[in-house]
PDB file of N, CA and C in Angstrom:
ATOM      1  N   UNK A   1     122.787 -96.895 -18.261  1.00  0.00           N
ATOM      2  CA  UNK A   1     121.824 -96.284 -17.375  1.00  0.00           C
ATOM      3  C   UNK A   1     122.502 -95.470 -16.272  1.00  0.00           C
ATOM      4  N   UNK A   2     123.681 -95.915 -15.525  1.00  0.00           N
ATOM      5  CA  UNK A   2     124.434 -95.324 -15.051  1.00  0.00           C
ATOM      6  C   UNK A   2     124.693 -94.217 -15.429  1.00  0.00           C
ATOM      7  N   UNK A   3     124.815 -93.983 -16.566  1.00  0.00           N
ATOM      8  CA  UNK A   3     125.446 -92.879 -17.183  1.00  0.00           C
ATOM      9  C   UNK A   3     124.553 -91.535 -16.832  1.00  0.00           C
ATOM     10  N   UNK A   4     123.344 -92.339 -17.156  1.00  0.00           N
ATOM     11  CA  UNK A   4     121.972 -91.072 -17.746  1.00  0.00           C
ATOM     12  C   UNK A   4     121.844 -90.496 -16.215  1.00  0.00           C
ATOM     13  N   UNK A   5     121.812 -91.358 -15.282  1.00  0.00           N
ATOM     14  CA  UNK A   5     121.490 -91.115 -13.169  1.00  0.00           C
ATOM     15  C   UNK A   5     122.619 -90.399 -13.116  1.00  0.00           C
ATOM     16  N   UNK A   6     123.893 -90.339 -13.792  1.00  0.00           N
ATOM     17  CA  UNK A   6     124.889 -89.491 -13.304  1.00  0.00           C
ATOM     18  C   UNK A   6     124.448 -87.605 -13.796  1.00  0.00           C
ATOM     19  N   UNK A   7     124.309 -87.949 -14.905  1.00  0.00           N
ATOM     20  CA  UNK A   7     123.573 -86.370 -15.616  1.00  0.00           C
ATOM     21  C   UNK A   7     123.205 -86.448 -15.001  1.00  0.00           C
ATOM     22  N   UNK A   8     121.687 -87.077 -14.702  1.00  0.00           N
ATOM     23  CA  UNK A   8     120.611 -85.843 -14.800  1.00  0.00           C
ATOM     24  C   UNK A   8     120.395 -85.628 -13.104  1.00  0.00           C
ATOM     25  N   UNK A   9     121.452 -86.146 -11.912  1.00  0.00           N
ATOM     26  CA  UNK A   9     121.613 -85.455 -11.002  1.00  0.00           C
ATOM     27  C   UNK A   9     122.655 -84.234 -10.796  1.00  0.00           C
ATOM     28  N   UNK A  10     123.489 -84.654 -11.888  1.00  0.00           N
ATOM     29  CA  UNK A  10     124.346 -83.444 -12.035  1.00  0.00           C
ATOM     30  C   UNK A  10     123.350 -82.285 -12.503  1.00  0.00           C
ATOM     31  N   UNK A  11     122.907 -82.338 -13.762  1.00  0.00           N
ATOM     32  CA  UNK A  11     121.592 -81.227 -13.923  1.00  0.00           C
ATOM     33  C   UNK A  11     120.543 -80.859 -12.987  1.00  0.00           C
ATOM     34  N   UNK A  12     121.059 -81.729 -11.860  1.00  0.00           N
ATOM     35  CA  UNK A  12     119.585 -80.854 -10.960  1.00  0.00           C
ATOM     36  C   UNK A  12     120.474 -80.480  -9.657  1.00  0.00           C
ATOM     37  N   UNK A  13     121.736 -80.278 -10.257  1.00  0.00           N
ATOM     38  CA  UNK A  13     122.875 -79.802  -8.849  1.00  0.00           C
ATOM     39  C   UNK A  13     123.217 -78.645  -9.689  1.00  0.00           C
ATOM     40  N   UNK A  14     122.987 -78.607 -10.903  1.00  0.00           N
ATOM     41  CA  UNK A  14     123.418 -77.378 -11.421  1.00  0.00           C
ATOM     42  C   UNK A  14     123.435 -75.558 -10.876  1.00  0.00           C
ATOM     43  N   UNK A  15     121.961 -75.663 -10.376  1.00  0.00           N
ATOM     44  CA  UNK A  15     121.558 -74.449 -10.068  1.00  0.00           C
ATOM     45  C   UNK A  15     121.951 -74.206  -8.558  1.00  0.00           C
ATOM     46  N   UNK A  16     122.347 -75.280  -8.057  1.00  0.00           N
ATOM     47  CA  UNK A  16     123.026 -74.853  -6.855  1.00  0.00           C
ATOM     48  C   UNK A  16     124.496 -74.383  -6.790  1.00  0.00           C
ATOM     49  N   UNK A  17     125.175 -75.109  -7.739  1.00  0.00           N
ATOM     50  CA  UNK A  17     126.130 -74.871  -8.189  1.00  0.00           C
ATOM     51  C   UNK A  17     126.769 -73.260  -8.795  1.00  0.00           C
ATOM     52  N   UNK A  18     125.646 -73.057  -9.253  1.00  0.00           N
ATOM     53  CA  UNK A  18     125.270 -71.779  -9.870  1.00  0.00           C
ATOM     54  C   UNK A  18     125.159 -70.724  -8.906  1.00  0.00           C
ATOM     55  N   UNK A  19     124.478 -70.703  -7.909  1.00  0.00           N
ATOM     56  CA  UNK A  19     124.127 -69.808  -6.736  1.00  0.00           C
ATOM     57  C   UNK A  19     125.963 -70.017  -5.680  1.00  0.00           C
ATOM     58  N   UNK A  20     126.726 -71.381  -5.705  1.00  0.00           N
ATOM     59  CA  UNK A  20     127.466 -71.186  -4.758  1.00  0.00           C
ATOM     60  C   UNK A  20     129.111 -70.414  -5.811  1.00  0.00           C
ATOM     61  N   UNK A  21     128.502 -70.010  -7.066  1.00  0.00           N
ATOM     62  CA  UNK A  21     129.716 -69.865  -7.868  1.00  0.00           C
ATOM     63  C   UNK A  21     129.586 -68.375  -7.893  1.00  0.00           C
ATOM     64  N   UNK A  22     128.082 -67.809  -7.827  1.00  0.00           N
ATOM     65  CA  UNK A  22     127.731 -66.538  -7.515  1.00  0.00           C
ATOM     66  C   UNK A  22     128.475 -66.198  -5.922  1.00  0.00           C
ATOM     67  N   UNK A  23     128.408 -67.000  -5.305  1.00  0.00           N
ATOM     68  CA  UNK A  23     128.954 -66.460  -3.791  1.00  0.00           C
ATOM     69  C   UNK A  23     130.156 -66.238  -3.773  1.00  0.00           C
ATOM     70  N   UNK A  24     130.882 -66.813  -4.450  1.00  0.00           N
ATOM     71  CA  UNK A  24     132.136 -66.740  -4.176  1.00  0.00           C
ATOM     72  C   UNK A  24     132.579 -65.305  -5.464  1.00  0.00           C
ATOM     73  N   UNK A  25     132.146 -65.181  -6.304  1.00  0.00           N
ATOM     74  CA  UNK A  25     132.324 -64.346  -6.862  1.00  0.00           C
ATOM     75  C   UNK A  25     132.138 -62.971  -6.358  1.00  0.00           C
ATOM     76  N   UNK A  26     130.949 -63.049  -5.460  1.00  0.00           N
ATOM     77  CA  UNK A  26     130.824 -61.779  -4.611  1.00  0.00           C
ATOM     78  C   UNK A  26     131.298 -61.103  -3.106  1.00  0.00           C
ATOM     79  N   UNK A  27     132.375 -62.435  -3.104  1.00  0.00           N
ATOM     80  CA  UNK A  27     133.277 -62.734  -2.115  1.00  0.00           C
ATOM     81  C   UNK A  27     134.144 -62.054  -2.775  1.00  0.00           C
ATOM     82  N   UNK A  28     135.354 -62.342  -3.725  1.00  0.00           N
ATOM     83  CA  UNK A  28     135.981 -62.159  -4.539  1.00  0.00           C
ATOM     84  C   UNK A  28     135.810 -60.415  -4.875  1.00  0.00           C
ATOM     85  N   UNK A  29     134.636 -59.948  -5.158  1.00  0.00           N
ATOM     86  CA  UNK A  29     134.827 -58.460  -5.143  1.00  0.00           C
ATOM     87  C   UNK A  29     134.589 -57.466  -4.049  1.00  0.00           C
ATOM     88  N   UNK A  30     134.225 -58.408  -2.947  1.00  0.00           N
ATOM     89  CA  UNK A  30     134.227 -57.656  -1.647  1.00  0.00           C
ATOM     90  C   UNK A  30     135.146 -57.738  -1.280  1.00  0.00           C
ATOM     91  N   UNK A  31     136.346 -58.534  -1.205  1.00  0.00           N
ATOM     92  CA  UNK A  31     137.874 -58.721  -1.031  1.00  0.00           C
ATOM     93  C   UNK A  31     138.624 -57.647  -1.665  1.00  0.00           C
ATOM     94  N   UNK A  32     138.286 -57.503  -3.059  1.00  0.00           N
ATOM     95  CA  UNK A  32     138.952 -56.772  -3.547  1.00  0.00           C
ATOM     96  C   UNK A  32     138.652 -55.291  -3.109  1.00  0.00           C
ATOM     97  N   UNK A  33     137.173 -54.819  -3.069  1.00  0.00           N
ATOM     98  CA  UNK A  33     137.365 -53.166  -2.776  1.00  0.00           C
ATOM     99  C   UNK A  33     137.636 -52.599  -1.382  1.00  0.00           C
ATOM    100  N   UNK A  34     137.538 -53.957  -0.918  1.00  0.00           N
ATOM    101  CA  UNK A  34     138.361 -53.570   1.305  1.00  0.00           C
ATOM    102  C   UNK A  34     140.025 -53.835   0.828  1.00  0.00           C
ATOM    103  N   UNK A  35     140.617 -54.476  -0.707  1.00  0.00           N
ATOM    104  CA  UNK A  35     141.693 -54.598  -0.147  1.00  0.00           C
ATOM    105  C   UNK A  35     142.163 -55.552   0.486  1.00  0.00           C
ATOM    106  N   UNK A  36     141.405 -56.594   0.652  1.00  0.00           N
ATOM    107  CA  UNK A  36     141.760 -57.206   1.414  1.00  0.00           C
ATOM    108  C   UNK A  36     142.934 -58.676   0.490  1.00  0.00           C
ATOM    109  N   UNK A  37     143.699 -58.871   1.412  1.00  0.00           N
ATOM    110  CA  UNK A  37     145.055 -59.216   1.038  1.00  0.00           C
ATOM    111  C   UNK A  37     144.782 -61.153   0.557  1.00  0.00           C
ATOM    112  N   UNK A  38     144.756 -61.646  -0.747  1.00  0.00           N
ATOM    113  CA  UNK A  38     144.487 -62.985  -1.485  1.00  0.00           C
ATOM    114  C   UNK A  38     145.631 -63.101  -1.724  1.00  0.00           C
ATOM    115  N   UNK A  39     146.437 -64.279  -1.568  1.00  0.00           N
ATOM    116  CA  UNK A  39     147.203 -65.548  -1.882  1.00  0.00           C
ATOM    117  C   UNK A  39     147.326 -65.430  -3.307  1.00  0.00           C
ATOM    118  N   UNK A  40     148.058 -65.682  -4.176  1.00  0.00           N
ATOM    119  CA  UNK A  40     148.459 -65.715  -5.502  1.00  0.00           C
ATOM    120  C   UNK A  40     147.675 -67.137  -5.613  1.00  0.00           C
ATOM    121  N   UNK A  41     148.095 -68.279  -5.078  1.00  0.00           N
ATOM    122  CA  UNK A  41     147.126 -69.339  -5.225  1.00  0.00           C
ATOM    123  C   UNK A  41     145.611 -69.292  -4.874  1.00  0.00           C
ATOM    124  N   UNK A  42     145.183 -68.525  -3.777  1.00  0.00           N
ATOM    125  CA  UNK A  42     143.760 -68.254  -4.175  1.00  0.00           C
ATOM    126  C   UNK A  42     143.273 -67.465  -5.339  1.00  0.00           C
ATOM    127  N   UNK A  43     144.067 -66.657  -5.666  1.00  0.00           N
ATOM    128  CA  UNK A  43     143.626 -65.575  -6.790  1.00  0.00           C
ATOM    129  C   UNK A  43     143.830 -66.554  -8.121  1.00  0.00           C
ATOM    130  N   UNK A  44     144.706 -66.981  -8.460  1.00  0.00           N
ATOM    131  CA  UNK A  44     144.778 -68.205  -9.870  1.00  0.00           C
ATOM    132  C   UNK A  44     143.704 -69.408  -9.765  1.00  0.00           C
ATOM    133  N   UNK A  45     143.229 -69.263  -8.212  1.00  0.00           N
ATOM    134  CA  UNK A  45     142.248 -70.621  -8.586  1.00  0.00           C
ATOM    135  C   UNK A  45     140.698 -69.737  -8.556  1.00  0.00           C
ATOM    136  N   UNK A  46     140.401 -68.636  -8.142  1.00  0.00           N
ATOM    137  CA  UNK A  46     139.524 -67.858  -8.710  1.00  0.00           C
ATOM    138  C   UNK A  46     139.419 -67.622 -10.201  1.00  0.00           C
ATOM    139  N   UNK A  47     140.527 -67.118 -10.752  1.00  0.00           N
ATOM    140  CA  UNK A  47     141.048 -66.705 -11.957  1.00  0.00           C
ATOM    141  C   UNK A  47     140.411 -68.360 -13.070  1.00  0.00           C
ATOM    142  N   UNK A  48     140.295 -69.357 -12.970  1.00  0.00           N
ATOM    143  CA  UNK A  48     139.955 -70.601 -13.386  1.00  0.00           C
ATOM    144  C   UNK A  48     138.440 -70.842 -12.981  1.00  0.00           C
ATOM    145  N   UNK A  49     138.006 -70.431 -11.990  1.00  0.00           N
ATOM    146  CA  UNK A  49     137.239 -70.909 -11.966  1.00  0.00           C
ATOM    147  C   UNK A  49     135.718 -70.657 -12.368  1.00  0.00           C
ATOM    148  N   UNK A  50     135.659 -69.408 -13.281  1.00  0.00           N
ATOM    149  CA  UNK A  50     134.740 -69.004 -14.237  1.00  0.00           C
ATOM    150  C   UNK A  50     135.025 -70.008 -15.151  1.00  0.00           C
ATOM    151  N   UNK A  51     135.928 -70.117 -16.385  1.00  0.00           N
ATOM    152  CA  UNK A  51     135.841 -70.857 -17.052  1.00  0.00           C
ATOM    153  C   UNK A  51     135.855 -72.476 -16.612  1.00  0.00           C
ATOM    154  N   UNK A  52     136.254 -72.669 -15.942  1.00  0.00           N
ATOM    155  CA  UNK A  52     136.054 -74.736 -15.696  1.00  0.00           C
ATOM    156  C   UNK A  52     134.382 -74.592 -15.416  1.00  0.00           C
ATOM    157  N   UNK A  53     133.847 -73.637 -14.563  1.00  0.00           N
ATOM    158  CA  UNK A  53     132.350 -73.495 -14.308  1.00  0.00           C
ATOM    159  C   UNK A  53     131.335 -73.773 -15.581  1.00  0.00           C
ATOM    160  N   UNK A  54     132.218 -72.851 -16.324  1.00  0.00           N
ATOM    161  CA  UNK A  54     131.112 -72.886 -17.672  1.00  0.00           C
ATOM    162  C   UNK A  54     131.556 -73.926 -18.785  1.00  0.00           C
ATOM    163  N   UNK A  55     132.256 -74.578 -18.346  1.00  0.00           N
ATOM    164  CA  UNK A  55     132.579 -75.545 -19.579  1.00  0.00           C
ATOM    165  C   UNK A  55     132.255 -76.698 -18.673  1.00  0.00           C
ATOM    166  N   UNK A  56     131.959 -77.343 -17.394  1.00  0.00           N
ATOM    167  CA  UNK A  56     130.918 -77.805 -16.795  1.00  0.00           C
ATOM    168  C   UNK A  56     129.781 -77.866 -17.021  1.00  0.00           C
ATOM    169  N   UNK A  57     129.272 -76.898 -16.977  1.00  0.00           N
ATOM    170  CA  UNK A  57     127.624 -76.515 -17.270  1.00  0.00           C
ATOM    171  C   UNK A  57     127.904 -76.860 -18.820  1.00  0.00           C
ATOM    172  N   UNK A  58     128.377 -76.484 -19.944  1.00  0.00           N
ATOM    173  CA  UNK A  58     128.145 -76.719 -21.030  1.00  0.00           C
ATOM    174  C   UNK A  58     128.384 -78.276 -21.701  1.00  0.00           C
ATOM    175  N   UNK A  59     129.224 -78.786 -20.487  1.00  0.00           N
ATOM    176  CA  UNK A  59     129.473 -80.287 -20.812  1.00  0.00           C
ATOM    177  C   UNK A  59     128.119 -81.045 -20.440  1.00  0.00           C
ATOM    178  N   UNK A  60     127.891 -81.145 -19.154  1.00  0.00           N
ATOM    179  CA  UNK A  60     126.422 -81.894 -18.845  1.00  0.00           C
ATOM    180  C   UNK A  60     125.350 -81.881 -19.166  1.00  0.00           C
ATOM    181  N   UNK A  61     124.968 -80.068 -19.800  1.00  0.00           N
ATOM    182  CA  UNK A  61     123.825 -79.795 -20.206  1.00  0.00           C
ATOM    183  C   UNK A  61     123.761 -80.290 -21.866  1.00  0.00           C
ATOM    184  N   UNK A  62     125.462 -80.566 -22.944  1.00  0.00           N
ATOM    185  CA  UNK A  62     125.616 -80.887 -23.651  1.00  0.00           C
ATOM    186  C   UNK A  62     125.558 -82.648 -23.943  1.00  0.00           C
ATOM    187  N   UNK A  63     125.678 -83.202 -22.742  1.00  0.00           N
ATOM    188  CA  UNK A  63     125.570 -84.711 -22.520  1.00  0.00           C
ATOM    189  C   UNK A  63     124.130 -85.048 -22.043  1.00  0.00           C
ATOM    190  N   UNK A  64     123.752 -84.463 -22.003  1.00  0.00           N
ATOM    191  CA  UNK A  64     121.905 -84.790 -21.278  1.00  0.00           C
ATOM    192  C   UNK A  64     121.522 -84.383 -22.648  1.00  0.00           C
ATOM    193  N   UNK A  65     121.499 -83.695 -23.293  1.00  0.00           N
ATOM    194  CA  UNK A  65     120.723 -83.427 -24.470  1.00  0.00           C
ATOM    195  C   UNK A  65     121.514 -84.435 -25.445  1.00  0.00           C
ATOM    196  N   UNK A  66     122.476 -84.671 -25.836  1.00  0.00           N
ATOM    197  CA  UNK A  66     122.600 -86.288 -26.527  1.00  0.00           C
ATOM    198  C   UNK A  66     121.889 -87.043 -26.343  1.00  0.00           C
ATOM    199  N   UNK A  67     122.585 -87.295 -24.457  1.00  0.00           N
ATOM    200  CA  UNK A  67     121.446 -88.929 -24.503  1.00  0.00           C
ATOM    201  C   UNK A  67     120.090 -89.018 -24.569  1.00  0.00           C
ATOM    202  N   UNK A  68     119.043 -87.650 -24.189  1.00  0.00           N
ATOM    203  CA  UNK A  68     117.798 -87.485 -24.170  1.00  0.00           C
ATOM    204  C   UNK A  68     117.533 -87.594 -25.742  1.00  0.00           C
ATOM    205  N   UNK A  69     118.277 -86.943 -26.542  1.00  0.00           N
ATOM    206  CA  UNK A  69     118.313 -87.473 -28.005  1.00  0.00           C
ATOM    207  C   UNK A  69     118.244 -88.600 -28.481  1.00  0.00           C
ATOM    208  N   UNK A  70     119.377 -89.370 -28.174  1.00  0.00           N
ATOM    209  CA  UNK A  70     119.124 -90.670 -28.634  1.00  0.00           C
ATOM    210  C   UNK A  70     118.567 -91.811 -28.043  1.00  0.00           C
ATOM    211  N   UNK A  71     117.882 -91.206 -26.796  1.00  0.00           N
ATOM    212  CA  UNK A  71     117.033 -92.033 -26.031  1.00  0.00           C
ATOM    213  C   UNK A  71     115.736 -92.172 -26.832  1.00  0.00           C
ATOM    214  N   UNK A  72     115.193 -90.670 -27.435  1.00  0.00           N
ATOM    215  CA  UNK A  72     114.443 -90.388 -28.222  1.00  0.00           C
ATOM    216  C   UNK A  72     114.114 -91.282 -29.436  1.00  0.00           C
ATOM    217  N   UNK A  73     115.365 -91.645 -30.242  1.00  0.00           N
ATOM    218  CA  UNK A  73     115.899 -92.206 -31.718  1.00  0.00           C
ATOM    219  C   UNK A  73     115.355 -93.698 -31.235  1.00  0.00           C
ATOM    220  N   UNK A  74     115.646 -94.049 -29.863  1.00  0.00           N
ATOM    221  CA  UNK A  74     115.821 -95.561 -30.200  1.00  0.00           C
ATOM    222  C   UNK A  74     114.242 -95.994 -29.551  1.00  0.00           C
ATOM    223  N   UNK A  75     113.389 -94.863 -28.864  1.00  0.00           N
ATOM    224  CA  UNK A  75     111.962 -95.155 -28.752  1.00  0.00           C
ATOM    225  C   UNK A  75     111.865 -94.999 -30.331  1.00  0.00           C
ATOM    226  N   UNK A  76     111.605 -94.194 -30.861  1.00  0.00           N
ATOM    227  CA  UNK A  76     111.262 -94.092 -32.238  1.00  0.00           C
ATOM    228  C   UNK A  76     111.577 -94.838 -32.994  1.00  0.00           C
ATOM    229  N   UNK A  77     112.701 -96.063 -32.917  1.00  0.00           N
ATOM    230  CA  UNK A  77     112.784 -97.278 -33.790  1.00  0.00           C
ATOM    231  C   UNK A  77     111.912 -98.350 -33.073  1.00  0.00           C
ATOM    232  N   UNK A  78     112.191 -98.262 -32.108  1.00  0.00           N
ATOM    233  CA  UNK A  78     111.211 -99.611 -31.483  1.00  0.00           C
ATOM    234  C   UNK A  78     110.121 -99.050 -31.552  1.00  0.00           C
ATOM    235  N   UNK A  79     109.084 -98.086 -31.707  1.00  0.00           N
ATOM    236  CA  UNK A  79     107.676 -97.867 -32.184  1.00  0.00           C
ATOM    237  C   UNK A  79     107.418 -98.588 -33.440  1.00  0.00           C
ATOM    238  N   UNK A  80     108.497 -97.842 -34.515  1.00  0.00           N
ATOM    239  CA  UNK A  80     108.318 -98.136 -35.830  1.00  0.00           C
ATOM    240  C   UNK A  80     108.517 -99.654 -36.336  1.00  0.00           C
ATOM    241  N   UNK A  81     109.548-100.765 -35.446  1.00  0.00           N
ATOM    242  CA  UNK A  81     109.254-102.059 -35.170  1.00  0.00           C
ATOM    243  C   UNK A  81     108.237-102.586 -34.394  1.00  0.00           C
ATOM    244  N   UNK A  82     107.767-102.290 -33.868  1.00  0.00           N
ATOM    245  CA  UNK A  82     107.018-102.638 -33.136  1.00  0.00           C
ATOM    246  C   UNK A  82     105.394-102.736 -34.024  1.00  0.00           C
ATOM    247  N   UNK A  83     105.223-101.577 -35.085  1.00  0.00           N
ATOM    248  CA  UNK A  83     104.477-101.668 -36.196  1.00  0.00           C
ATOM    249  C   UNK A  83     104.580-102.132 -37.272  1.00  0.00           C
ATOM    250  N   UNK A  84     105.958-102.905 -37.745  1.00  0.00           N
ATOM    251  CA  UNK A  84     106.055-103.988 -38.404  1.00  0.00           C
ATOM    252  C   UNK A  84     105.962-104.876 -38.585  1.00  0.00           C
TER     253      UNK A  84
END
């Protein structure tokens, strides 16, 4: 049960997540057309952080739809026992 309260607040932090990954991205190109002078370590952890973003989002939204799946499977056996 733990598990499922961990998703599905992560899925409802998503879209914030989403809006603060947009900010920084538009940070990131306002930096760039002033020129303005980024850290090799800020720029490599920009450079990452599109992809860890989306393989985030594709992990949780990929783990909530399992367990909502087989949350699904195991109402649907206990119905079908339950009529036996």
């Amino acid at each position: 049960m733990e598990h499922l309260s961990f998703l599905g607040k992560m899925s409802s932090e998503l879209p914030a997540l989403e809006r603060e990954f947009e900010i920084v991205n538009k940070l990131f190109t306002i930096a760039r057309s002033y020129n303005v002078q980024v850290t090799d370590e800020e720029l490599a952890l920009y450079q990452t952080l599109g992809p860890d973003f989306i393989t985030l989002k594709v992990h949780v939204v990929g783990w909530l739809c399992m367990c909502l799946t087989q949350q699904g499977m195991l109402k649907s056996r206990l119905k079908l026992l339950l009529c036996i």
